[in-house]
Protein backbone atom coordinates (compact mmCIF):
# COMPACT_ATOMS: atom_id res chain seq x y z
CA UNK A 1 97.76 98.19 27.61
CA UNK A 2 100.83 100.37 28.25
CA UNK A 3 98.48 102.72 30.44
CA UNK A 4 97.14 99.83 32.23
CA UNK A 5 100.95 98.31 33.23
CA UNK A 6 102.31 101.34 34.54
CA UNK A 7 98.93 102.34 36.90
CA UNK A 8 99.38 98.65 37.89
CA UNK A 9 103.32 99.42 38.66
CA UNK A 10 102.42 102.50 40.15
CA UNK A 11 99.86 100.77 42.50
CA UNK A 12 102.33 98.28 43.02
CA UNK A 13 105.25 100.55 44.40
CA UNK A 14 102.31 102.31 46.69
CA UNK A 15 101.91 99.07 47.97
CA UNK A 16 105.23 97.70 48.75
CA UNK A 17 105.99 101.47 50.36
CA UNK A 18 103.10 101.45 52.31
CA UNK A 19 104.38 98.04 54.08
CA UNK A 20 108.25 98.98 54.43
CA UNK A 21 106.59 102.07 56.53
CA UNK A 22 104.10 99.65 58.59
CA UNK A 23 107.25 97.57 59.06
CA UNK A 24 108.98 99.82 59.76
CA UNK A 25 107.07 101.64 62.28
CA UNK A 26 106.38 98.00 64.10
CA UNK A 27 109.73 97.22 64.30
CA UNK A 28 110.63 100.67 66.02
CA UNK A 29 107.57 99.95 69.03
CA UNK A 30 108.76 96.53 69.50
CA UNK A 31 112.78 97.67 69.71
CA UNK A 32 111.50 100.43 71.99
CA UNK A 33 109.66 97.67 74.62
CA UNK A 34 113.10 95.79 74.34
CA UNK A 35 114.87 98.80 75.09
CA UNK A 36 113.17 99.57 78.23
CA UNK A 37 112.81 96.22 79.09
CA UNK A 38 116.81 95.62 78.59
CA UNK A 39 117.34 98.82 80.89
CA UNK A 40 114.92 97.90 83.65
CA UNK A 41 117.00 94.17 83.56
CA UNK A 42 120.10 96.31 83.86
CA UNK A 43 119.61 98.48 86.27
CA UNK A 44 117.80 96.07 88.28
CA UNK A 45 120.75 93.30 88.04
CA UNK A 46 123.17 94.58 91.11
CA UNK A 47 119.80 94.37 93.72
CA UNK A 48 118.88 91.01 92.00
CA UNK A 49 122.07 89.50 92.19
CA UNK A 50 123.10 90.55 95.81
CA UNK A 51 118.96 90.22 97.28
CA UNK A 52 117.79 87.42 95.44
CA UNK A 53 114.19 87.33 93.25
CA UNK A 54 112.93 85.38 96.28
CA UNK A 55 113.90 88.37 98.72
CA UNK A 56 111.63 91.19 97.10
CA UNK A 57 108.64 88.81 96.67
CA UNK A 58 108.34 87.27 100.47
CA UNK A 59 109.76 90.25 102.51
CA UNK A 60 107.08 92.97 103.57
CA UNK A 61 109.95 95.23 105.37
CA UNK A 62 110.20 98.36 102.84
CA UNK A 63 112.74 100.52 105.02
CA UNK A 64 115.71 101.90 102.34
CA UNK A 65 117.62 103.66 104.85
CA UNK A 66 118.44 100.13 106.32
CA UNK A 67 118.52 98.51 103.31
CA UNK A 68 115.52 96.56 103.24
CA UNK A 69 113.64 96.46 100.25
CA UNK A 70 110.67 93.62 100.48
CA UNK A 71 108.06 94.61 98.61
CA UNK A 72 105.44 91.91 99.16
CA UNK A 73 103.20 94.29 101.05
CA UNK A 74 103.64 97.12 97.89
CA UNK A 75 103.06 93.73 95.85
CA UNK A 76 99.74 92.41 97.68
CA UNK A 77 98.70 96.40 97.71
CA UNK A 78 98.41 96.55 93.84
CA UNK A 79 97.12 93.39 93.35
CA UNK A 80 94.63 93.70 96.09
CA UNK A 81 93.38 96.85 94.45
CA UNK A 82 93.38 96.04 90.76
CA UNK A 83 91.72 92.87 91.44
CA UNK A 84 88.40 94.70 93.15
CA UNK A 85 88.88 97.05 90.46
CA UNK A 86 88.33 94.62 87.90
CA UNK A 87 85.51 92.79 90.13
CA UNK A 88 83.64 96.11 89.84
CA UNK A 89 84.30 96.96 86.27
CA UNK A 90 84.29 93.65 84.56
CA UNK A 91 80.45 92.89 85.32
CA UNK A 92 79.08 96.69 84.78
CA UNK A 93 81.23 97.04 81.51
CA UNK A 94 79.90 94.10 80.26
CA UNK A 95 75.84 94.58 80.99
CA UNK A 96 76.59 98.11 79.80
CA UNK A 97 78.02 96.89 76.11
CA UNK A 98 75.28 94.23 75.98
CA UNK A 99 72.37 97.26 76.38
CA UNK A 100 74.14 99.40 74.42
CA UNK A 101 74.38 96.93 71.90
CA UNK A 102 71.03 94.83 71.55
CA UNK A 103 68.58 97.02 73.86
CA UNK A 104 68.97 100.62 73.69
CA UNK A 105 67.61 102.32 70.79
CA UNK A 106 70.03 103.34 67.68
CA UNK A 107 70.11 106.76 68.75
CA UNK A 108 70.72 106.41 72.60
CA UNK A 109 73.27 103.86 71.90
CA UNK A 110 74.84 106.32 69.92
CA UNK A 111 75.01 108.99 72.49
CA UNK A 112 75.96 106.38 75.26
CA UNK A 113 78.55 105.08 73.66
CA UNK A 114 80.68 108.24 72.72
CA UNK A 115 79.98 109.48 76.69
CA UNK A 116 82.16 105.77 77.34
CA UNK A 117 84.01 107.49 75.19
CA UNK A 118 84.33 110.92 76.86
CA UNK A 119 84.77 108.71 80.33
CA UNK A 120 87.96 106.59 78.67
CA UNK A 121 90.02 109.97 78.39
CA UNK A 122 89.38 112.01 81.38
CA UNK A 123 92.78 112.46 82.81
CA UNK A 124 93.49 109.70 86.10
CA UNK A 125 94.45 112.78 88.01
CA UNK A 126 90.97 113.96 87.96
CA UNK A 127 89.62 110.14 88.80
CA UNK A 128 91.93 110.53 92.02
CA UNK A 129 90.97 114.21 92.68
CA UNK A 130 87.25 113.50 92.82
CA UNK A 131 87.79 110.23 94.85
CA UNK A 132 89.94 111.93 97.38
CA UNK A 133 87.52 114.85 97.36
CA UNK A 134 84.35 112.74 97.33
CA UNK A 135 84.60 109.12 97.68
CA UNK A 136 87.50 108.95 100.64
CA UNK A 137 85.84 111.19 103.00
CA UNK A 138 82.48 109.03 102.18
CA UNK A 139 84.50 105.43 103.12
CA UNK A 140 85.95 107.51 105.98
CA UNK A 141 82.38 107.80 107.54
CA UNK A 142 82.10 104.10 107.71
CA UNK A 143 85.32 102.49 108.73
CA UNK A 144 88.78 103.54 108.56
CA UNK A 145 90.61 106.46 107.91
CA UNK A 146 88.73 106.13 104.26
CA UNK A 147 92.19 106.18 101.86
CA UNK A 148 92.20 102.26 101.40
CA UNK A 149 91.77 99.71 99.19
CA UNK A 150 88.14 100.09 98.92
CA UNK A 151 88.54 103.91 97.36
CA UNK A 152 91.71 102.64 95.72
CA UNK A 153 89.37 99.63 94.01
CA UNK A 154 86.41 101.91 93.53
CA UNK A 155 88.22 105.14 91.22
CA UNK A 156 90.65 102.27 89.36
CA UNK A 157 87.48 100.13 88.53
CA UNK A 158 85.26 103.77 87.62
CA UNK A 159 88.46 104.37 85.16
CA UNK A 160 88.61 101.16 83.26
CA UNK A 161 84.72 100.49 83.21
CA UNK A 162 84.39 102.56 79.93
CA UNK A 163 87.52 100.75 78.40
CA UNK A 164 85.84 97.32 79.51
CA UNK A 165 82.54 98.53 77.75
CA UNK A 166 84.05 99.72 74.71
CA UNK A 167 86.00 96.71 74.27
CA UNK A 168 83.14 94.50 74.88
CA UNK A 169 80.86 96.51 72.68
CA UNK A 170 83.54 95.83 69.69
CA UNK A 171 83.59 91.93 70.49
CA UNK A 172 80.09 91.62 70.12
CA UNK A 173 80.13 94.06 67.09
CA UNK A 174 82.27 91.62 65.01
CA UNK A 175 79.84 88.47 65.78
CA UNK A 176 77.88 87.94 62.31
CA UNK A 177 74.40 89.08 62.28
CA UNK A 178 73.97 85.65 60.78
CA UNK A 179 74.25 84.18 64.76
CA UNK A 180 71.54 86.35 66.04
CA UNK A 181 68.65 85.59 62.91
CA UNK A 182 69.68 81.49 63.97
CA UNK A 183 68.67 82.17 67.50
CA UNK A 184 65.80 83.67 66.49
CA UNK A 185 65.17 81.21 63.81
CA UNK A 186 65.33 78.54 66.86
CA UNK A 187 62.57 80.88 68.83
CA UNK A 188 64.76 81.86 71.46
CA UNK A 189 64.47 85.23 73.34
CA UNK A 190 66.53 88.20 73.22
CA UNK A 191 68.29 87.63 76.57
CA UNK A 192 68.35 83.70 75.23
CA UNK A 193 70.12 84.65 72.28
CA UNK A 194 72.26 87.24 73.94
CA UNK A 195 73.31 84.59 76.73
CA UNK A 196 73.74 81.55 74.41
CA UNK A 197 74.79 82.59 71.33
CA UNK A 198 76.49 86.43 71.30
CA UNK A 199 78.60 86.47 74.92
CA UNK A 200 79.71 82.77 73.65
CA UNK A 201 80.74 83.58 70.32
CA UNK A 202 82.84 87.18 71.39
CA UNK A 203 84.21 85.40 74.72
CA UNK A 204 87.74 85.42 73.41
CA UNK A 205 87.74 89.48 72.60
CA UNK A 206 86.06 90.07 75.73
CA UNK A 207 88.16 88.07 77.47
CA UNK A 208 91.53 89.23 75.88
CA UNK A 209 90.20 92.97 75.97
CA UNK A 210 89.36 92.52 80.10
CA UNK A 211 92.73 91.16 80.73
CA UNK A 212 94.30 94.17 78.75
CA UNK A 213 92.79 96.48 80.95
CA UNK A 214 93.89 94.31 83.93
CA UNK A 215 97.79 95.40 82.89
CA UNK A 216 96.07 98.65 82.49
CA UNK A 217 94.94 98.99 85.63
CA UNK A 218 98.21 97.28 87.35
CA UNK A 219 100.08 100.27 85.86
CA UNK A 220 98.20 103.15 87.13
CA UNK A 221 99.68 105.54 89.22
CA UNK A 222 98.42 108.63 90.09
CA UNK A 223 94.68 108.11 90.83
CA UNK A 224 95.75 105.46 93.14
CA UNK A 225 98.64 107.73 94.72
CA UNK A 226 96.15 109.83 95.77
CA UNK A 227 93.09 107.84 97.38
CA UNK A 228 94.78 104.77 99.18
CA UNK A 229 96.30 106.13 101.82
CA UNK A 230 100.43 105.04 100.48
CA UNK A 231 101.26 102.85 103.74
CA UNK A 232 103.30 100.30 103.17
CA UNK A 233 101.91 97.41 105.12
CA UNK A 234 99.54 93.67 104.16
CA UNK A 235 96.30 94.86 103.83
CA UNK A 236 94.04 92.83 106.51
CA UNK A 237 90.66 94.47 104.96
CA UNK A 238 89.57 96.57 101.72
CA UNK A 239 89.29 99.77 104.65
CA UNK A 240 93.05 100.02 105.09
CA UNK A 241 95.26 101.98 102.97
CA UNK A 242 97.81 100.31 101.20
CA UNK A 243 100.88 101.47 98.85
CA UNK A 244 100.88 100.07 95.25
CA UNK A 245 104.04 99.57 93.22
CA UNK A 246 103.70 102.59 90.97
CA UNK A 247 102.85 104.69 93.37
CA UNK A 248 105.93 103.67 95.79
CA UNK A 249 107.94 104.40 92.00
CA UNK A 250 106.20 108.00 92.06
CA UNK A 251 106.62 109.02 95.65
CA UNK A 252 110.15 108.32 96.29
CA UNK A 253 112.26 108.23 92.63
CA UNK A 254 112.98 111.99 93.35
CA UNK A 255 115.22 111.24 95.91
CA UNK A 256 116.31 107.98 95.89
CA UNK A 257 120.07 106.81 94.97
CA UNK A 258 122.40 103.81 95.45
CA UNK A 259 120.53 100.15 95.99
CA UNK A 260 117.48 102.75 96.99
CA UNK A 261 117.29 103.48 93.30
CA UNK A 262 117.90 100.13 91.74
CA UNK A 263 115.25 98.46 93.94
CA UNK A 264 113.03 101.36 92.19
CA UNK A 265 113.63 99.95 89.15
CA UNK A 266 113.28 96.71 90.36
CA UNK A 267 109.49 97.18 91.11
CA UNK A 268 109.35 98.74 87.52
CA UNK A 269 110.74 95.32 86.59
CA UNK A 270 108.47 93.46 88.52
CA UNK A 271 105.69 95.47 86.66
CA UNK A 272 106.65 94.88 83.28
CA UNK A 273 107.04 91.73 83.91
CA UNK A 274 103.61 90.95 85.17
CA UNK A 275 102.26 93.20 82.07
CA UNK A 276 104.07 91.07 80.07
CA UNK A 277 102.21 88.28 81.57
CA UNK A 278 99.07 89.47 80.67
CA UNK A 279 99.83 90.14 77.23
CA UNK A 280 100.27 86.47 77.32
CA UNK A 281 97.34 85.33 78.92
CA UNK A 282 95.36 87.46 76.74
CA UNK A 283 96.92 86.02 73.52
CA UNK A 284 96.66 82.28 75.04
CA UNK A 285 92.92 82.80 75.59
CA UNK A 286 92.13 84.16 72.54
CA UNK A 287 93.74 81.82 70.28
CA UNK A 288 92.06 78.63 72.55
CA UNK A 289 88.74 80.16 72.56
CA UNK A 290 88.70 81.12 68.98
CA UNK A 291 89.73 77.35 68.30
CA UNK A 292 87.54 75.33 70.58
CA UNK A 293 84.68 77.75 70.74
């Protein structure tokens, strides 16, 4: 009995130290978000105060020397481009999880899914590289001067595709195998069941996981730096270059000082922000799906 108490205290104190670390740790991440998000606030507050929020949002004038800072046009840029992004990735990631996950055979899905894998963690540099090599002079033969949204929308969406299909993949992994014999139990096919039953019943991971890689893609800097063309202006089709947020951040933080620099972190603001408001959708749409669905 004595032997038994103290391996049950023993397994006890494990316990309780291996939460005070987990704690621990997640306190730290989520006092390091405030942190930057407290500093961004800060050092955004004298542009803010003087400008107005209304200022950066509906004036398209980026000149700092003059002290105009509008960023709509920077604004409309990124949005322009992770939205065709995710129009490209969200439907391919998807079909690819599906046949990965109820057509291919065991061992092909195997090998397809760690080359997503391999695709999730090549470096964005060498995304941009290859589209500025490849892709830009390619869009350049058909309209434009080829850095533009288009090759902007095409590398972002070719970088998150593997994340979509990954995420996807693990959504439809954790609906019980239970769903799939009722489907078949009912005589219904395989795209039946996958259609009806599966996408339904892993909507809200999907669904969260796609919007995650939406504040993924808003945040990407270099690949896009390179391949759309960094002109600050409304884009009026997807064949004219734009300049995204974190790329405007990139290109001129080296120099920049005085209301130059705080409207820098201003944008930074504006980023976070809008990740923030992701994070929320995602969380929203999982938690209403999971409940009505």
């Amino acid at each position: 009995m004595a032997m038994i108490l103290q391996r049950f205290r023993a397994a006890r104190a494990k316990d309780l130290f291996v939460q005070s670390a987990v704690l621990l740790f997640a306190g730290v991440a989520a006092i390091i978000v405030v942190i930057i998000g407290v500093y961004l606030f800060l050092e955004s507050a004298p542009l803010l105060t003087g400008t107005g929020i209304p200022g950066f949002f509906l004036d398209r004038r980026w000149y700092p020397l003059e002290g105009e800072f509008g960023m709509a046009a920077m604004l409309a840029g990124t949005l322009s481009v992770t939205a065709l992004a995710m129009l490209l990735a969200a439907p391919v990631g998807i079909a690819a999880a599906v046949f990965m996950r109820y057509y291919a055979p065991p061992a092909f899905a195997s090998f397809y899914r760690r080359l997503l894998e391999l695709l999730s963690g090549i470096p964005s540099v060498v995304f941009g590289f290859w589209g500025l090599i490849v892709l830009v002079p390619l869009i350049a033969k058909l309209d434009g001067p080829g850095a533009s949204v288009l090759a902007g929308g095409l590398v972002l969406g070719l970088m998150i595709l593997p994340l979509v299909s990954l995420s996807t993949d693990s959504s439809l992994a954790q609906v019980p195998r239970s769903h799939w014999l009722a489907g078949t139990a009912l005589g219904l096919g395989r795209w039946a069941i996958v259609r009806k039953v599966m996408i339904p019943s892993a909507a809200s991971g999907i669904l969260a996981g796609m919007v995650l890689q939406t504040g993924r893609a808003l945040g990407e800097t270099m690949a896009v730096l390179m391949v759309t063309g960094n002109v600050v202006q409304l884009p009026a089709s997807v064949f004219e270059p734009v300049r995204a947020l974190t790329s405007n951040i990139a290109l001129e933080m080296a120099y920049a000082t005085g209301d130059h620099r705080t409207a820098l972190f201003v944008s930074g603001l504006i980023l976070l922000v809008m990740t923030a408001g992701l994070v929320a959708v995602a969380a929203v749409i999982q938690r209403r799906l999971k409940r009505y669905g």
